[in-house]
C-alpha atoms as a PDB file:
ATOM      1  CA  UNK A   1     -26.443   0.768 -28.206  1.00  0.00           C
ATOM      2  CA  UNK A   2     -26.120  -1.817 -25.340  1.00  0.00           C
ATOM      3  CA  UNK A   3     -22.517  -2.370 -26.343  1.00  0.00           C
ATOM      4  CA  UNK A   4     -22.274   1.578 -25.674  1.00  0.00           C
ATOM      5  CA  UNK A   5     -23.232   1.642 -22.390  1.00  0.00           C
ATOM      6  CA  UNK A   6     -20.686  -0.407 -20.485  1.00  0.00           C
ATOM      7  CA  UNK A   7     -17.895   0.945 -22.548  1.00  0.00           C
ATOM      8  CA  UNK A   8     -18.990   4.131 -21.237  1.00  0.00           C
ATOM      9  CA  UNK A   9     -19.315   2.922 -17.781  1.00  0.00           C
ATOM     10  CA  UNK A  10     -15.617   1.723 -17.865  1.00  0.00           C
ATOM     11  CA  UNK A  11     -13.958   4.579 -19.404  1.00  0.00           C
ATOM     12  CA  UNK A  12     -16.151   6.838 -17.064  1.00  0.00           C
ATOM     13  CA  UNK A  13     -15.196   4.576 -13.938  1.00  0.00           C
ATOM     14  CA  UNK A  14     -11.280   4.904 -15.336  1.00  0.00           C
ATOM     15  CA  UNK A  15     -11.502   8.451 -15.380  1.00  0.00           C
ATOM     16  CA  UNK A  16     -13.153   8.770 -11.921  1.00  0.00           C
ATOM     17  CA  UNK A  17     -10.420   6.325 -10.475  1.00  0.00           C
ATOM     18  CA  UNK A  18      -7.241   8.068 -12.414  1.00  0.00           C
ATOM     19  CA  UNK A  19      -8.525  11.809 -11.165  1.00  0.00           C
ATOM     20  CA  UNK A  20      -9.575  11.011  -7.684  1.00  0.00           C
ATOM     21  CA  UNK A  21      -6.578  11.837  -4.862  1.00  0.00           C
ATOM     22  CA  UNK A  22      -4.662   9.236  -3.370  1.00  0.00           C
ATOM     23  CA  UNK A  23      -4.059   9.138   0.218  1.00  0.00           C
ATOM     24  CA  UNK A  24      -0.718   6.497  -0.816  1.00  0.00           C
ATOM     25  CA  UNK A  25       1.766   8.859  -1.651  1.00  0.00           C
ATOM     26  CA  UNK A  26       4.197   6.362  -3.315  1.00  0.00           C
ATOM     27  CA  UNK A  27       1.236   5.588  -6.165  1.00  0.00           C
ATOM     28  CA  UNK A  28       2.723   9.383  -7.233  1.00  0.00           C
ATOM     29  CA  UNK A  29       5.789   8.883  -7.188  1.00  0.00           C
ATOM     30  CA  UNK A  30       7.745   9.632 -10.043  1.00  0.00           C
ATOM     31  CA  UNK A  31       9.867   6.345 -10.642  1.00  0.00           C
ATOM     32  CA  UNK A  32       8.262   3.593  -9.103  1.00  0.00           C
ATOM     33  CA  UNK A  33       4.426   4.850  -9.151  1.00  0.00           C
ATOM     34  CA  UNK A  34       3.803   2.586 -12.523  1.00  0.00           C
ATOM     35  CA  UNK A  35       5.233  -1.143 -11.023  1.00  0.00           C
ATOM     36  CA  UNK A  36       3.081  -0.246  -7.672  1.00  0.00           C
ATOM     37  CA  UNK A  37       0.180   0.359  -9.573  1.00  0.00           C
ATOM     38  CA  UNK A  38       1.044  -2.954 -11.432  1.00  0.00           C
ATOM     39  CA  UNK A  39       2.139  -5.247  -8.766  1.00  0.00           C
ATOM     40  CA  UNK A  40       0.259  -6.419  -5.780  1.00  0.00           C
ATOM     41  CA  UNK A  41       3.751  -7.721  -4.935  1.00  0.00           C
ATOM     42  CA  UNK A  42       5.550  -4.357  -4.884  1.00  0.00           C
ATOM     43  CA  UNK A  43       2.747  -2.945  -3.793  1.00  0.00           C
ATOM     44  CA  UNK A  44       2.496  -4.825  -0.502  1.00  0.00           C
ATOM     45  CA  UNK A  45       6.389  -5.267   0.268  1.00  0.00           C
ATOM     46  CA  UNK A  46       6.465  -1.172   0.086  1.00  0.00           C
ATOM     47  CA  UNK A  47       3.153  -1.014   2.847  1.00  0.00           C
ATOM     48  CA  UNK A  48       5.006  -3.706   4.533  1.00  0.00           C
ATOM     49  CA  UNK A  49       8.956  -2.597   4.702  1.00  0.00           C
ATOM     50  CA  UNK A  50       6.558   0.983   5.603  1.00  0.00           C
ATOM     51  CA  UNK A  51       5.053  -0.579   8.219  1.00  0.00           C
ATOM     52  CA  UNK A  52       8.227  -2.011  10.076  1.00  0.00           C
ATOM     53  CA  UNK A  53      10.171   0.600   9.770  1.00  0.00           C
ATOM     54  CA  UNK A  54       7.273   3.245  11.389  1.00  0.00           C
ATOM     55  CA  UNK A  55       7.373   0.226  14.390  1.00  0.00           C
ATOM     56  CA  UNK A  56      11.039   0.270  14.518  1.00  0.00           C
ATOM     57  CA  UNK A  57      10.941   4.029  14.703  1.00  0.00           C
ATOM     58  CA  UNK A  58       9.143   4.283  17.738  1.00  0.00           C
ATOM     59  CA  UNK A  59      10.463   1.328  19.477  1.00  0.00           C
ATOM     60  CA  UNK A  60      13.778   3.363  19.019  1.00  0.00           C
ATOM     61  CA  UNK A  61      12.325   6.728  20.063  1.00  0.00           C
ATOM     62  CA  UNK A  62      10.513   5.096  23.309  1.00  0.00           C
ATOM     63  CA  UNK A  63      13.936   3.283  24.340  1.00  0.00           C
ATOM     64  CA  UNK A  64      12.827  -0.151  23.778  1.00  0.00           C
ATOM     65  CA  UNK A  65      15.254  -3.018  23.360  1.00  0.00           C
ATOM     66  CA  UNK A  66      15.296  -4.740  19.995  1.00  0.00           C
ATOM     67  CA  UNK A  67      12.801  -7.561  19.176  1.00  0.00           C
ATOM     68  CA  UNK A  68      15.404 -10.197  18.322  1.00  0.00           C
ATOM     69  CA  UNK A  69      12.701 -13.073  18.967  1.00  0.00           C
ATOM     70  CA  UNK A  70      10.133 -14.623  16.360  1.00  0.00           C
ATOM     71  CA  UNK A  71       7.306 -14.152  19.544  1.00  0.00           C
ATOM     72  CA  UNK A  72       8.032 -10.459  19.943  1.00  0.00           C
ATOM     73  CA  UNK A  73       7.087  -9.850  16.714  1.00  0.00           C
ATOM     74  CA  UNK A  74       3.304 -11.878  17.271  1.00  0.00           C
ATOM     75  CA  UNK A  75       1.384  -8.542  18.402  1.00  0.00           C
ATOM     76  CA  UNK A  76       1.709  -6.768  15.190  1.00  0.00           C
ATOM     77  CA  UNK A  77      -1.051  -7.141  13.287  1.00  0.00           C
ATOM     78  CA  UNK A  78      -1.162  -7.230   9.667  1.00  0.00           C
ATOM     79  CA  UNK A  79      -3.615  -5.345   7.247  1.00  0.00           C
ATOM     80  CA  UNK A  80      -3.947  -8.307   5.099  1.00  0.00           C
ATOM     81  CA  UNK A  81      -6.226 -11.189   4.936  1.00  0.00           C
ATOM     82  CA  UNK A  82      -4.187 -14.599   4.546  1.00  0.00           C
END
């Protein structure tokens, strides 16, 4: 009986996690969904190649001039702790 209740708990928990909607749209994708799930690697160079390129975007679209320089680059700030 107590071995019955935390196995419940995690297969309960599993479910809850596996139906619940993901606001990461590349966690559904298709082909690369299962080594993003897998890999905190992956999953962090995909947020961060994301990231850069959304910056880059709008640097474009406001008519900025490259950043070609390590400094210009210090006022993004990253959504990770080191």
């Amino acid at each position: 009986m107590y071995v019955l209740v935390p196995l419940l708990f995690l297969l309960l928990t599993n479910i809850a996690i596996a139906q619940a909607p993901s606001t990461e749209s590349h966690l559904c994708e298709a082909g690369s969904s299962a080594i993003f799930i897998r890999s905190a690697f992956a999953h962090g160079y995909r947020h961060g190649y994301e990231d850069g390129y959304h910056l880059g975007n709008i640097d474009i679209n406001m008519g900025r001039p490259p950043r070609t320089k390590l400094s210009q680059f210090r006022d993004i700030t990253p959504h990770y702790t080191p």
